[in-house]
C-alpha atoms as a PDB file:
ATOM      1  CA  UNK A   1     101.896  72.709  75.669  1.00  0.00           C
ATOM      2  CA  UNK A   2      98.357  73.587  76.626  1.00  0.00           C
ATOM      3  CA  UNK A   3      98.048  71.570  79.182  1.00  0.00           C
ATOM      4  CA  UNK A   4     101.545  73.155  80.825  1.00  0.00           C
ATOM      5  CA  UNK A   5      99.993  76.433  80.005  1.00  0.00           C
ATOM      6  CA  UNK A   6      97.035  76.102  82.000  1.00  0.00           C
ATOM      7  CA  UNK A   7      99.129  74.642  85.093  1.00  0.00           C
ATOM      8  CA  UNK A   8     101.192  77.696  85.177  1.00  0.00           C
ATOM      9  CA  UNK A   9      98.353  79.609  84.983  1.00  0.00           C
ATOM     10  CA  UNK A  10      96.636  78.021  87.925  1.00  0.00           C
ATOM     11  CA  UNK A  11      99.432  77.653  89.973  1.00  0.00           C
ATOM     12  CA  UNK A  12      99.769  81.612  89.511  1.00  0.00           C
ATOM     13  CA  UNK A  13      96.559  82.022  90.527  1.00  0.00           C
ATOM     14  CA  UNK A  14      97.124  79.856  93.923  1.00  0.00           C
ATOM     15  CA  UNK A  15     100.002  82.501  94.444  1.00  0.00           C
ATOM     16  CA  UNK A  16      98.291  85.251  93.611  1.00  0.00           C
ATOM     17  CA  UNK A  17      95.344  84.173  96.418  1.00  0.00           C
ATOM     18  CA  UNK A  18      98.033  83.539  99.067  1.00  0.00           C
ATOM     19  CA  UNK A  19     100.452  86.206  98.857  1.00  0.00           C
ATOM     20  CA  UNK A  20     100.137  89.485 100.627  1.00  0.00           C
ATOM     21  CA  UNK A  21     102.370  91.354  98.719  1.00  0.00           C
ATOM     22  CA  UNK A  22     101.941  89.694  94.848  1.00  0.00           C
ATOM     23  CA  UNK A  23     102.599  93.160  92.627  1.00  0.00           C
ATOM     24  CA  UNK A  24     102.548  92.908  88.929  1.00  0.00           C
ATOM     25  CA  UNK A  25     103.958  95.947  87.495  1.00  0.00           C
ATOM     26  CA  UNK A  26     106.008  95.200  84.559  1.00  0.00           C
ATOM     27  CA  UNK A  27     104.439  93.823  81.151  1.00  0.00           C
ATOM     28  CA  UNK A  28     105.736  92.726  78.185  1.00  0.00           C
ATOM     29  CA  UNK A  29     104.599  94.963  74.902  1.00  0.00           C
ATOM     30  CA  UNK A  30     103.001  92.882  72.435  1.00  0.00           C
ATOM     31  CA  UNK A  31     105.168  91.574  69.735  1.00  0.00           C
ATOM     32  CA  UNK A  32     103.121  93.540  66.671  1.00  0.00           C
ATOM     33  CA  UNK A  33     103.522  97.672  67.208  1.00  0.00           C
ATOM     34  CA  UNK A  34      99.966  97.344  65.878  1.00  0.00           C
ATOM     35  CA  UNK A  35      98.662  95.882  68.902  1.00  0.00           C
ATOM     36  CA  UNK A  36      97.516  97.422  72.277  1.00  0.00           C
ATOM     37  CA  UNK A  37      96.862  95.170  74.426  1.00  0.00           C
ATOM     38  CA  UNK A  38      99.134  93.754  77.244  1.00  0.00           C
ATOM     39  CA  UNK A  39      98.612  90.892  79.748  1.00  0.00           C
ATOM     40  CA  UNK A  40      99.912  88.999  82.095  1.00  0.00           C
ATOM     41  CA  UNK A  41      99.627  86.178  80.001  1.00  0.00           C
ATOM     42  CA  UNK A  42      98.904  85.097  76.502  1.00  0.00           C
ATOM     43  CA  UNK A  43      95.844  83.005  77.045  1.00  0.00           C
ATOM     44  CA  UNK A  44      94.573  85.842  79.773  1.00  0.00           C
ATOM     45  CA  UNK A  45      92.647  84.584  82.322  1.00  0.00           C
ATOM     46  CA  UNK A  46      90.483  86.453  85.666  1.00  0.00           C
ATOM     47  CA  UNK A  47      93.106  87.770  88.236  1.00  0.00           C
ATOM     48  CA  UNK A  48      91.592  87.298  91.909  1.00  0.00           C
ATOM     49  CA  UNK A  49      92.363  87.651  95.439  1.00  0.00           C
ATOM     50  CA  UNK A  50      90.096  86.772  98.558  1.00  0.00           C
ATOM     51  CA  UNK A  51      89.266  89.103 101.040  1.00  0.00           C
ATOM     52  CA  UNK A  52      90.410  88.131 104.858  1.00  0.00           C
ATOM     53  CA  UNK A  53      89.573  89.884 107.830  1.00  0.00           C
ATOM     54  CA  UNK A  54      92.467  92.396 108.723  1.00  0.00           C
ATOM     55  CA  UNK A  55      92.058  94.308 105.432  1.00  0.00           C
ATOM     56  CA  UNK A  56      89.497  96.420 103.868  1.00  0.00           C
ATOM     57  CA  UNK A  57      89.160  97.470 100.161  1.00  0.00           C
ATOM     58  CA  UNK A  58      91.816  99.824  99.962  1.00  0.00           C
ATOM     59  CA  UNK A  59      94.388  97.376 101.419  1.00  0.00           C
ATOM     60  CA  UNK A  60      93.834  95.456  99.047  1.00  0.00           C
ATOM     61  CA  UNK A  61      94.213  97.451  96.362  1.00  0.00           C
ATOM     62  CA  UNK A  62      97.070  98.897  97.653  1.00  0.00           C
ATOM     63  CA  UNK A  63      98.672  95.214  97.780  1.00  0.00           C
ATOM     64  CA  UNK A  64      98.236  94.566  94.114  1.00  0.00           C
ATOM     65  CA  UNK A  65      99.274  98.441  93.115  1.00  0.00           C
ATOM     66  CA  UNK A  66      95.792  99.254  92.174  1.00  0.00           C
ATOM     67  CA  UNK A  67      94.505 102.694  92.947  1.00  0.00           C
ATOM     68  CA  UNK A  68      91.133 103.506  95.170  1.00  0.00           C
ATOM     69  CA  UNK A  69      88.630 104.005  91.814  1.00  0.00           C
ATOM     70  CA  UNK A  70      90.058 100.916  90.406  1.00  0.00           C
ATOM     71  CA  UNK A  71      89.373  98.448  93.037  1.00  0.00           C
ATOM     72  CA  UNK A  72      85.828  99.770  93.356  1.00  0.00           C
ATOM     73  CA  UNK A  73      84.969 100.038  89.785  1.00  0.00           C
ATOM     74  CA  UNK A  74      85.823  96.198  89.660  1.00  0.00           C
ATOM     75  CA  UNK A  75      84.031  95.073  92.701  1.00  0.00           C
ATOM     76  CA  UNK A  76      80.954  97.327  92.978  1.00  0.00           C
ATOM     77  CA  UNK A  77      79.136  94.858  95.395  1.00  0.00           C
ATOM     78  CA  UNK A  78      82.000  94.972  97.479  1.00  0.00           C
ATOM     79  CA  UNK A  79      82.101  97.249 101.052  1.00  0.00           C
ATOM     80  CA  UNK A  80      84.848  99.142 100.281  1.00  0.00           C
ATOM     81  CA  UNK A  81      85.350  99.406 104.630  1.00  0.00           C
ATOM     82  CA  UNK A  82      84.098  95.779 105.427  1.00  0.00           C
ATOM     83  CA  UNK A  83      84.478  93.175 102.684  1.00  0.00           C
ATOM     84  CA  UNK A  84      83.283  89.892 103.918  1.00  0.00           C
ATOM     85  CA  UNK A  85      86.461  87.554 104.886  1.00  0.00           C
ATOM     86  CA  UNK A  86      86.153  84.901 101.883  1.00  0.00           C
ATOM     87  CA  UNK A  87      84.785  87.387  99.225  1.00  0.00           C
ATOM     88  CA  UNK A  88      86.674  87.111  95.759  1.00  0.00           C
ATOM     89  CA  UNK A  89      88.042  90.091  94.626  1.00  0.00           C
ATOM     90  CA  UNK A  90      88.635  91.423  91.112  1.00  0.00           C
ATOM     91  CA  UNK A  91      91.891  92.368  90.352  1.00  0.00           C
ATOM     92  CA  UNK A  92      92.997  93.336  87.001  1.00  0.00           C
ATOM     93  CA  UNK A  93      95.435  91.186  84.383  1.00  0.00           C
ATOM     94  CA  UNK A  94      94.996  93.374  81.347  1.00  0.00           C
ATOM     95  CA  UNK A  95      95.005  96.892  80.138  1.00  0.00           C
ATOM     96  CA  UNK A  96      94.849  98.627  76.748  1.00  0.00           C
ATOM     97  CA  UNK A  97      97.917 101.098  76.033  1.00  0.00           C
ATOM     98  CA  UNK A  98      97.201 104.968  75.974  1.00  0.00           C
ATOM     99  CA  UNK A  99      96.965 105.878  72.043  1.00  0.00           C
ATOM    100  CA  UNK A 100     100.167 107.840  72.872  1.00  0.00           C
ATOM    101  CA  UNK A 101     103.696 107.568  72.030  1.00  0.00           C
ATOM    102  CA  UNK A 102     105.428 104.374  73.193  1.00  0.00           C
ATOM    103  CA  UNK A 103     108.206 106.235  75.255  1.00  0.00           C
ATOM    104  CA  UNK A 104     109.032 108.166  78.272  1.00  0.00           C
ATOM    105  CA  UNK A 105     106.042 108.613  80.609  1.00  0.00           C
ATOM    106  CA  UNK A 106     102.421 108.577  79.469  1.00  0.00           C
ATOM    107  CA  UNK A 107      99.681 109.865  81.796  1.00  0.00           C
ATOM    108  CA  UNK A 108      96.111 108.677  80.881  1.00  0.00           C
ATOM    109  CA  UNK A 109      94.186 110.830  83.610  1.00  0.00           C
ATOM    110  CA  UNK A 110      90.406 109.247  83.528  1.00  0.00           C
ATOM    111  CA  UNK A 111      92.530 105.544  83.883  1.00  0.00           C
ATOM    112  CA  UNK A 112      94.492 107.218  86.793  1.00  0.00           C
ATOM    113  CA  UNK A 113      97.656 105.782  85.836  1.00  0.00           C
ATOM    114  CA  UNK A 114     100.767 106.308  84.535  1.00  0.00           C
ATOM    115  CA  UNK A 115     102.795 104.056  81.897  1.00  0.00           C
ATOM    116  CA  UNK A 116     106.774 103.942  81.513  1.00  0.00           C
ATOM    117  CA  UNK A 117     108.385 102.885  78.439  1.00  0.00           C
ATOM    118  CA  UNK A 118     112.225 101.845  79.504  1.00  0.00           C
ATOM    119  CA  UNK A 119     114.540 102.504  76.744  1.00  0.00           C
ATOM    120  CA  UNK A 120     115.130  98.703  75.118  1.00  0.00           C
ATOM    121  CA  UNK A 121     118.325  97.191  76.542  1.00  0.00           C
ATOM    122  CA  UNK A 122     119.930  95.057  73.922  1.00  0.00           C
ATOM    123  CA  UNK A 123     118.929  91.305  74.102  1.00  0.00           C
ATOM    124  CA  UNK A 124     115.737  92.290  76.294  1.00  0.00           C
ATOM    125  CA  UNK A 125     111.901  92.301  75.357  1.00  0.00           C
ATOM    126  CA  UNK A 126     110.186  95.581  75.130  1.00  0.00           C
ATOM    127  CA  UNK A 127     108.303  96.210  78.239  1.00  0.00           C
ATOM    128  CA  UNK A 128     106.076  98.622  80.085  1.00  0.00           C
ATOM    129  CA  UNK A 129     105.561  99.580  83.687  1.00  0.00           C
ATOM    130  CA  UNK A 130     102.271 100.820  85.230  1.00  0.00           C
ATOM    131  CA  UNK A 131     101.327 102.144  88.655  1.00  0.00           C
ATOM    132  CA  UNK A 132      98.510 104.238  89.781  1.00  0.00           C
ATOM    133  CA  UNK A 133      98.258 107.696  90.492  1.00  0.00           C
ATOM    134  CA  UNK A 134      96.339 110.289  91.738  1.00  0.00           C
ATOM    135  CA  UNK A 135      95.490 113.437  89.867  1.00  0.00           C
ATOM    136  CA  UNK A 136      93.852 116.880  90.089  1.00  0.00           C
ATOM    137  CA  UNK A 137      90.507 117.882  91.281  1.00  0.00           C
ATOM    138  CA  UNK A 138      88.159 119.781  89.598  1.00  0.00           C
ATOM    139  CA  UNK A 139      88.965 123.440  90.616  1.00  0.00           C
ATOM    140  CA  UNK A 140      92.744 122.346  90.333  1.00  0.00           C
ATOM    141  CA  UNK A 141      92.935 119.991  87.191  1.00  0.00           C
ATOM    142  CA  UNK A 142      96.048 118.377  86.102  1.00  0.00           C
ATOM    143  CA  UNK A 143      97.069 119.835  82.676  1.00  0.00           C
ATOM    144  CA  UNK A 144      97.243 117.973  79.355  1.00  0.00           C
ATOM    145  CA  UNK A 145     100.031 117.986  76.854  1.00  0.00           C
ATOM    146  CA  UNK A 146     103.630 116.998  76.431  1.00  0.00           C
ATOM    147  CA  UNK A 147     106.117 118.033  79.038  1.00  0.00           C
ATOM    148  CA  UNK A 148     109.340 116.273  80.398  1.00  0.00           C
ATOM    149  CA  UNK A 149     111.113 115.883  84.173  1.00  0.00           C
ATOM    150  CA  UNK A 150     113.100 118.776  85.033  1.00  0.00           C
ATOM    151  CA  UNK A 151     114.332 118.113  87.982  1.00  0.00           C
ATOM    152  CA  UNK A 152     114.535 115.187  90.615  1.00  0.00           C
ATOM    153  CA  UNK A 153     114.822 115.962  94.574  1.00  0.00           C
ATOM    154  CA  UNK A 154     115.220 113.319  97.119  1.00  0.00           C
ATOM    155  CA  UNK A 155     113.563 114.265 100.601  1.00  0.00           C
ATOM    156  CA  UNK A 156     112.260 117.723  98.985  1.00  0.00           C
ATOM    157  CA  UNK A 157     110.934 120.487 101.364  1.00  0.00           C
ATOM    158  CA  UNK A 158     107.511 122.159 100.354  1.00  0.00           C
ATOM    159  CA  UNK A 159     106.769 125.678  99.505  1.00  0.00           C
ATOM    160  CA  UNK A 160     102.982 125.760  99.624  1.00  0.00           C
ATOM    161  CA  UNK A 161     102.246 128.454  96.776  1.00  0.00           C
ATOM    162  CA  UNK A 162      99.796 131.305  97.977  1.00  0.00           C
ATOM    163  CA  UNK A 163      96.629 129.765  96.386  1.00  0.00           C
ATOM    164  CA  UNK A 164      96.823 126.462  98.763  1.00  0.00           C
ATOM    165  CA  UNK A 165      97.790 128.394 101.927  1.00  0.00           C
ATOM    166  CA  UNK A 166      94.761 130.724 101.457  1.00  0.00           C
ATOM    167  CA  UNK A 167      92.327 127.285 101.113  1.00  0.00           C
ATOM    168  CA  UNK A 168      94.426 125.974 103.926  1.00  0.00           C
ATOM    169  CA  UNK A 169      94.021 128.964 105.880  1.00  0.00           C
ATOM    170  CA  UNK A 170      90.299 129.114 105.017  1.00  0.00           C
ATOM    171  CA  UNK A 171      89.327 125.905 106.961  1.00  0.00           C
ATOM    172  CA  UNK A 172      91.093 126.891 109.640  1.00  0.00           C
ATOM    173  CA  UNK A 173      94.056 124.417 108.979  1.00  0.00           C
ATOM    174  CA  UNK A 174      97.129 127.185 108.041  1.00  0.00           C
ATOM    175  CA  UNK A 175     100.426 126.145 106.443  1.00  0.00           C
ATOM    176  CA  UNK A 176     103.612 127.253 107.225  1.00  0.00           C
ATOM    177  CA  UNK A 177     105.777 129.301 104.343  1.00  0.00           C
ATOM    178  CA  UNK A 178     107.997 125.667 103.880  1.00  0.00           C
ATOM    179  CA  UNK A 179     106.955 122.602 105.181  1.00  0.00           C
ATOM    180  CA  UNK A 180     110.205 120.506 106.575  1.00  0.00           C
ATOM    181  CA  UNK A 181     111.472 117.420 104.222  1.00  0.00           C
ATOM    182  CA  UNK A 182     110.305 114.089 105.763  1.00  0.00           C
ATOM    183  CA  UNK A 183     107.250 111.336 106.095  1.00  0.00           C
ATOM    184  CA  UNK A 184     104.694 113.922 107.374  1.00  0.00           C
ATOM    185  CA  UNK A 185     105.594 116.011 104.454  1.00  0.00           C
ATOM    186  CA  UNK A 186     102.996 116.332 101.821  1.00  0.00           C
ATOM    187  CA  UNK A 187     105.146 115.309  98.730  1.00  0.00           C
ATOM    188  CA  UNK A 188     106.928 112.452 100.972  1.00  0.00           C
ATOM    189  CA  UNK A 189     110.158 111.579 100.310  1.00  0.00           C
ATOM    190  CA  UNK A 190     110.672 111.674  96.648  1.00  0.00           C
ATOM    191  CA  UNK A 191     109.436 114.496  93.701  1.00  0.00           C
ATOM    192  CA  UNK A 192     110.361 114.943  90.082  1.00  0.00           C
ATOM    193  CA  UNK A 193     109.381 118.159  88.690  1.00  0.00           C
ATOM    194  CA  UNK A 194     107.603 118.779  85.666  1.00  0.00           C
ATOM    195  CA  UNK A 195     108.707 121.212  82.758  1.00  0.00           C
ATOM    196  CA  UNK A 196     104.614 122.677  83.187  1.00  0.00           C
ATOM    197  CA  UNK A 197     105.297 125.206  86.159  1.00  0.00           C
ATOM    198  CA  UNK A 198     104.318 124.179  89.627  1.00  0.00           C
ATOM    199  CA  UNK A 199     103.017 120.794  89.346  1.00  0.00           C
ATOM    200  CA  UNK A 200     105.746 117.474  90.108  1.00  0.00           C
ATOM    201  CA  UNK A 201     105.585 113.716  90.463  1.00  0.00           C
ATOM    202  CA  UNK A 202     105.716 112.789  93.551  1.00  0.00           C
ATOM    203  CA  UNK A 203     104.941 110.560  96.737  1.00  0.00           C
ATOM    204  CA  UNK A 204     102.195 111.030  99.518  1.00  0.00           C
ATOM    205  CA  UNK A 205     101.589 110.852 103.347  1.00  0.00           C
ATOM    206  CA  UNK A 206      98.088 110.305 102.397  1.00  0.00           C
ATOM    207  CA  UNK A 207      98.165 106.691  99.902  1.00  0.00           C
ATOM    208  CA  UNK A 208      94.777 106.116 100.426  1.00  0.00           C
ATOM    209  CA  UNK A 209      94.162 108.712  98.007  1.00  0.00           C
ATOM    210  CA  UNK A 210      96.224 107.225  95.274  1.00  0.00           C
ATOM    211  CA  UNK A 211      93.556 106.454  92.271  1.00  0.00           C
ATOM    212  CA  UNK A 212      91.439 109.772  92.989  1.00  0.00           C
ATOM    213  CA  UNK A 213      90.937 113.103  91.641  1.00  0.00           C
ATOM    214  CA  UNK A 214      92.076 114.817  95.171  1.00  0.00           C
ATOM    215  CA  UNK A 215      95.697 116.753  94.190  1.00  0.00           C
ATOM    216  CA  UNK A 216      95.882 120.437  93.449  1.00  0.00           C
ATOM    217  CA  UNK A 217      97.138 119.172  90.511  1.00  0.00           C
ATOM    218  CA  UNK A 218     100.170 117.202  91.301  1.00  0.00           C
ATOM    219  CA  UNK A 219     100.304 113.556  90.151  1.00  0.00           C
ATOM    220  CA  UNK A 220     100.471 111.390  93.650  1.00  0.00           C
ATOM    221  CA  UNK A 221     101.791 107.481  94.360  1.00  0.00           C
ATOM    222  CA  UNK A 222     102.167 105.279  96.805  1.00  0.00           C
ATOM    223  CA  UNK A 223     105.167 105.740  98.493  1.00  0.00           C
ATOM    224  CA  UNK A 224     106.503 102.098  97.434  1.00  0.00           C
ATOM    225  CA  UNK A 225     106.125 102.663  93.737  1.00  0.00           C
ATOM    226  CA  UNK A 226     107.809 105.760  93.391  1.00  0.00           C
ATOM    227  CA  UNK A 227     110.479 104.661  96.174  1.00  0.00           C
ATOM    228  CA  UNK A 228     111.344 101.733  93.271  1.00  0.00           C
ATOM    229  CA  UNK A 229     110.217 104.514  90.408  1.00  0.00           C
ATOM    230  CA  UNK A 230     112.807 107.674  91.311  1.00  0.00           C
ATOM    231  CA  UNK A 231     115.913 105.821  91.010  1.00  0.00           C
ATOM    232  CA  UNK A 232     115.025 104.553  86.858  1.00  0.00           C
ATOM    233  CA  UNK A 233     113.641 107.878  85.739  1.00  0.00           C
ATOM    234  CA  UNK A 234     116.079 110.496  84.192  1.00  0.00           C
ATOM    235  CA  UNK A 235     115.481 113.981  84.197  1.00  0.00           C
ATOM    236  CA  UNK A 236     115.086 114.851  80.667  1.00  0.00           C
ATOM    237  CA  UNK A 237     112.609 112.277  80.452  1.00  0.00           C
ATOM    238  CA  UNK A 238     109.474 112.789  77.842  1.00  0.00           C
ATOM    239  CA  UNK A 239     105.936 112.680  79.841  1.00  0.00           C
ATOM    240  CA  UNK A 240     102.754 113.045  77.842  1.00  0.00           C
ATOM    241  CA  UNK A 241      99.350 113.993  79.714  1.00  0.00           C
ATOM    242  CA  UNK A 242      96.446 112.494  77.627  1.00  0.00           C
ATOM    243  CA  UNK A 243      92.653 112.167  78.878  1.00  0.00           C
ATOM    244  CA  UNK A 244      91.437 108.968  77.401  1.00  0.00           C
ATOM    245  CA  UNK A 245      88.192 107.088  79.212  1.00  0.00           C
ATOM    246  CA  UNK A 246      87.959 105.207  76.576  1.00  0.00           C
ATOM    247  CA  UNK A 247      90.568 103.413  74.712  1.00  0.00           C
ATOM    248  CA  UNK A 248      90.115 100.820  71.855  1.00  0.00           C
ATOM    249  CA  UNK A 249      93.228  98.527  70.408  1.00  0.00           C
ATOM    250  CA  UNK A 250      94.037  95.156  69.239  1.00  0.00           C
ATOM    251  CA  UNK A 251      95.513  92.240  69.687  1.00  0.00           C
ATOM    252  CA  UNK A 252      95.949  90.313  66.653  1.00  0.00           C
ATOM    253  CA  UNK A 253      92.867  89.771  65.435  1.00  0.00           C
ATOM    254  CA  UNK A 254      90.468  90.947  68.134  1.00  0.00           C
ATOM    255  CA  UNK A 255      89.400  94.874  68.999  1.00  0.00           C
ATOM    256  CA  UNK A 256      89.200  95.605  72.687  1.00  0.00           C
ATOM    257  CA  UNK A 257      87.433  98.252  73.915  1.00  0.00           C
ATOM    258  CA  UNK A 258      88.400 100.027  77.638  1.00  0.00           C
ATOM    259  CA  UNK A 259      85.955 102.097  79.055  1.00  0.00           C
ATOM    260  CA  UNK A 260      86.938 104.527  82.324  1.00  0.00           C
ATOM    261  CA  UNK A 261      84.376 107.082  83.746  1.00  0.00           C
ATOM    262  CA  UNK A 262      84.688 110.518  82.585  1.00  0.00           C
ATOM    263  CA  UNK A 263      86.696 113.284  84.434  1.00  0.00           C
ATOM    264  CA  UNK A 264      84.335 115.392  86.626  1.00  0.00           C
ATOM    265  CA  UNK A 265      84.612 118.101  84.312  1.00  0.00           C
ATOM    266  CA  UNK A 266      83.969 115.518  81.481  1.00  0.00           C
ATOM    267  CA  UNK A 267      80.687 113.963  82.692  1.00  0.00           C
ATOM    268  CA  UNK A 268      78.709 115.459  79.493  1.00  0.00           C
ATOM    269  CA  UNK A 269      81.343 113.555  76.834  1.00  0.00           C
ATOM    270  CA  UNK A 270      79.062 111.211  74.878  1.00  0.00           C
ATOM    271  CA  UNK A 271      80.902 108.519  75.147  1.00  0.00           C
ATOM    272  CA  UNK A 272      79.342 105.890  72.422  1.00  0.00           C
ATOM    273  CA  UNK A 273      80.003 108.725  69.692  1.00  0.00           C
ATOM    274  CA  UNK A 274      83.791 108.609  70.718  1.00  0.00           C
ATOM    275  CA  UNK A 275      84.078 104.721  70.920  1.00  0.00           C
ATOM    276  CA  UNK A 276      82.745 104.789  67.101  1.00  0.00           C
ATOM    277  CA  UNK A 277      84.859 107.149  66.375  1.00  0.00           C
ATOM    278  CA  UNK A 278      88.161 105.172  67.375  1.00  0.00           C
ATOM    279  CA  UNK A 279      86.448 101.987  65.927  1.00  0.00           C
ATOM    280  CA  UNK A 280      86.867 103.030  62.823  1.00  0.00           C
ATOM    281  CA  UNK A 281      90.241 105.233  62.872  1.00  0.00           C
ATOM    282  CA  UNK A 282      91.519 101.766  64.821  1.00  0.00           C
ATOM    283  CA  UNK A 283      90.060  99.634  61.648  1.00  0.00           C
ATOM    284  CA  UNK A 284      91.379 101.635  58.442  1.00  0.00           C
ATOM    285  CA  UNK A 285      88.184 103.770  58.566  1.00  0.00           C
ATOM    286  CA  UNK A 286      85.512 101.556  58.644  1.00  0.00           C
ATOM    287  CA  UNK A 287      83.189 100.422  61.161  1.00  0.00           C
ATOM    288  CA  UNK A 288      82.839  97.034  61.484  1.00  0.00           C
ATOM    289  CA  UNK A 289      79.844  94.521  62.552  1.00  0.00           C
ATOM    290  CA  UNK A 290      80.167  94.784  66.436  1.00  0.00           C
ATOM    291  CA  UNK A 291      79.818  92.556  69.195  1.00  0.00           C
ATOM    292  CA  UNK A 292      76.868  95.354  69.986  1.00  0.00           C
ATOM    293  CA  UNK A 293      75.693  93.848  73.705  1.00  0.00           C
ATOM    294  CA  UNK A 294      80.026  93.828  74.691  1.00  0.00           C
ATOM    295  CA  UNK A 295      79.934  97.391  73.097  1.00  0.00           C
ATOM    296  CA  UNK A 296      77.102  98.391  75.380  1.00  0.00           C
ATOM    297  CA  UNK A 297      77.649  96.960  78.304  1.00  0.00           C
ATOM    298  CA  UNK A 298      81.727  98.197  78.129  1.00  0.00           C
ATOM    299  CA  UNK A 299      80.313 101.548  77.966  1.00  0.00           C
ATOM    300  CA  UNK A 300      77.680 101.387  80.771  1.00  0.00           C
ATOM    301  CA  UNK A 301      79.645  99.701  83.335  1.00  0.00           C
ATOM    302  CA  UNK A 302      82.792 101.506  82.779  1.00  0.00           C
ATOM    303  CA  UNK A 303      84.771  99.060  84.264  1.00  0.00           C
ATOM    304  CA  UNK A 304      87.965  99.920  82.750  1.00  0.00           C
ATOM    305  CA  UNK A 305      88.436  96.111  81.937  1.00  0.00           C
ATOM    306  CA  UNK A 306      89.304  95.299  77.913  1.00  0.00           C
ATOM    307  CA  UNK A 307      86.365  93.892  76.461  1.00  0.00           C
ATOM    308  CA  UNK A 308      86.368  92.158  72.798  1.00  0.00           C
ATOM    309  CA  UNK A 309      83.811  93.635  70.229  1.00  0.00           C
ATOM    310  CA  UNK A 310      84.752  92.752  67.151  1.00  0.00           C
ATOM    311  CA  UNK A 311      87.162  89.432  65.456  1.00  0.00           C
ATOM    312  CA  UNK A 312      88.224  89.831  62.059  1.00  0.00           C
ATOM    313  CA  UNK A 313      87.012  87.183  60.126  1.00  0.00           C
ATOM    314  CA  UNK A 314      89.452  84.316  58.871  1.00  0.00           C
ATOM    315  CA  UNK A 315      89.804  84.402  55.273  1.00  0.00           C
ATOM    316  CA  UNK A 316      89.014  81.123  53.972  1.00  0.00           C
ATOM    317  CA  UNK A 317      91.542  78.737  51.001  1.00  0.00           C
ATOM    318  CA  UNK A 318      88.789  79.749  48.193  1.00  0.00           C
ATOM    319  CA  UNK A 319      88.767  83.773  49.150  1.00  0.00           C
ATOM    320  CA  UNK A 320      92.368  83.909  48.395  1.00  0.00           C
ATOM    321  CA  UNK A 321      92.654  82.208  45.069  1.00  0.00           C
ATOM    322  CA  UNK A 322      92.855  84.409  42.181  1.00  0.00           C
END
C-alpha cells in the first residue's frame, strides 16, 4: 500500500512539473474536527514546478492559484522578473485552517486568502476551497469581523466614492462619476457585496496584484477564481475577517505551526509571545517541550509553510496499566 502510495505521489509530481495549468483548490477537511491541517495528501510531500523561459514569477504563481507574496515568500532566491529556465520552484501542498468557524467564508488577511466551507452534500467528504486574494493597504485597511454577502452583480458598473476620485484626481489620473461594466473595469466582471458598507468581493483588471496589500479595501481575485467562485456563493452567505500571521493546529498527533508576516500596520506584534500563547490554548493549557530550532526558524522565515514543533508522545503498554 506504501509502495502504491508513493507512485501516486510521484506520478503527481511528474504532472504537476508538466502541466501549465495544474490548480489545486479544493481539499479535503481532516477527518478529526480537532485537527487543522489539510493537504494534498496524507503522507504530504514538497509540491514543485520548474521555471521555463516564457514565464516569470508571477506567472507562475498565477498558474498554481498562488498570490504575488506567496510565491516570493517561498522562493526568496528566486528573480521574481527573470527566474532561470530550469529553477525549481516552491509551491505549496499544505495549509493550516484559520482558528475560525468552519463555514461560509473565512478571510485570514496576513495569509491573503480566503477559505470556503460548502455546505456538506449528503454522501460527500467535507471539503474546503482556497484562493488568494488581495486586501487593503495601509491608509485603506480591510475591516475585521463577521459580515455576510448582500448582494451579487454580474458585470457591475463602478461608482468611485469621493475619497478615491480625490486620490485619483490628485495624481493627475481623474475618474469619471461611474465607470462602464466590462474587462477594463476596476471590479471586472463579477462583485459580491459585503454587509460592512462600501467594500465587495470582487475580480480585477490588474491580477498581478492578487496576494498584496494594494485595494482601498476591497478583497481582489484573479479573474478565473472568482469566474468559477460567483456562481457557488449565495447571498446570505456568512464571511468572517480574521488577522492571523500565525496559526498553530494539529494533525493527529503533531502541532504545526504557520507563520505569515505581519500586516503593515502590525509590524510591532511580537510574534513568539503569540505563538506561545496558541501553543498552549491549542494543547489544553500547557506548553509543551518544543521542537525549539522548528519554532524559531517558523517564526524568522515566515514562510507561511506548516512546520511540526511538537509530537505527543506514544503512551507505552506499562503507562496504561492500572
Amino acid at each position: 500500500m506504501l509502495r502504491q502510495l508513493s507512485k501516486k505521489a510521484a506520478l503527481t509530481s511528474l504532472l504537476i512539473l508538466a502541466s501549465p495549468t495544474a490548480l489545486s483548490l479544493s481539499f479535503a477537511l481532516p477527518s478529526n474536527p480537532e485537527d487543522s491541517l489539510i493537504r494534498e495528501f496524507d503522507e504530504g510531500f514538497n509540491k514543485q514546478t520548474i521555471a521555463t523561459d516564457n514565464e516569470d514569477l508571477l506567472d507562475i504563481a498565477r498558474r498554481f492559484d498562488l498570490g504575488q507574496n506567496e510565491i516570493m515568500r517561498l522562493n526568496p532566491e528566486v528573480d521574481r522578473w527573470l527566474p532561470k529556465a530550469g529553477t525549481p520552484i516552491q509551491l505549496q501542498s499544505e495549509r493550516l485552517l484559520p482558528d475560525a468557524p468552519r463555514s461560509g467564508l473565512v478571510l485570514n488577511l496576513p495569509e491573503f486568502r480566503m477559505y470556503y466551507f460548502p455546505k456538506v452534500e449528503k454522501n460527500s467528504p467535507s471539503s474546503v476551497l482556497t484562493y488568494p486574494m488581495s486586501i487593503g493597504r495601509q491608509d485603506w485597511e480591510t475591516p475585521l469581523g463577521q459580515t455576510k454577502i448582500v448582494a451579487k452583480k454580474k458585470n457591475p458598473t463602478w461608482t468611485p466614492p469621493e475619497s478615491i476620485k480625490k486620490e485619483h484626481a490628485a495624481k493627475g489620473d481623474p475618474l469619471p462619476n461611474v465607470v462602464a461594466a466590462g474587462p477594463d473595469n476596476p471590479l471586472g466582471l463579477f462583485a459580491m457585496r459585503l454587509g460592512i458598507p462600501g467594500y465587495l468581493i470582487h475580480s480585477t483588471n490588474k491580477a498581478y496584484g492578487v496576494g498584496m496589500q494594494v485595494s482601498h479595501g476591497c478583497i481582489r481575485m484573479y479573474p478565473e477564481d472568482i469566474e468559477k467562485f460567483f456562481p457557488i456563493i449565495k447571498v446570505g452567505t456568512p464571511v468572517t475577517i480574521v488577522n492571523q500571521a500565525v496559526k498553530v493546529g494539529w494533525f493527529k498527533d503533531a502541532l504545526y505551526i504557520e507563520v505569515h508576516p505581519p500586516l503593515e500596520a502590525h509590524q510591532a506584534d511580537n510574534l513568539l509571545d503569540i505563538a506561545l500563547d496558541l501553543i498552549e490554548q491549542n494543547n489544553a493549557g500547557v506548553l509543551p517541550v518544543l521542537d525549539g530550532k522548528a519554532l524559531r526558524n517558523a517564526l524568522i522565515e515566515k514562510k507561511g509553510l506548516p512546520v511540526k514543533i511538537y509530537v505527543r508522545p506514544k503512551l507505552t503498554t506499562s503507562a496504561t496499566q492500572f
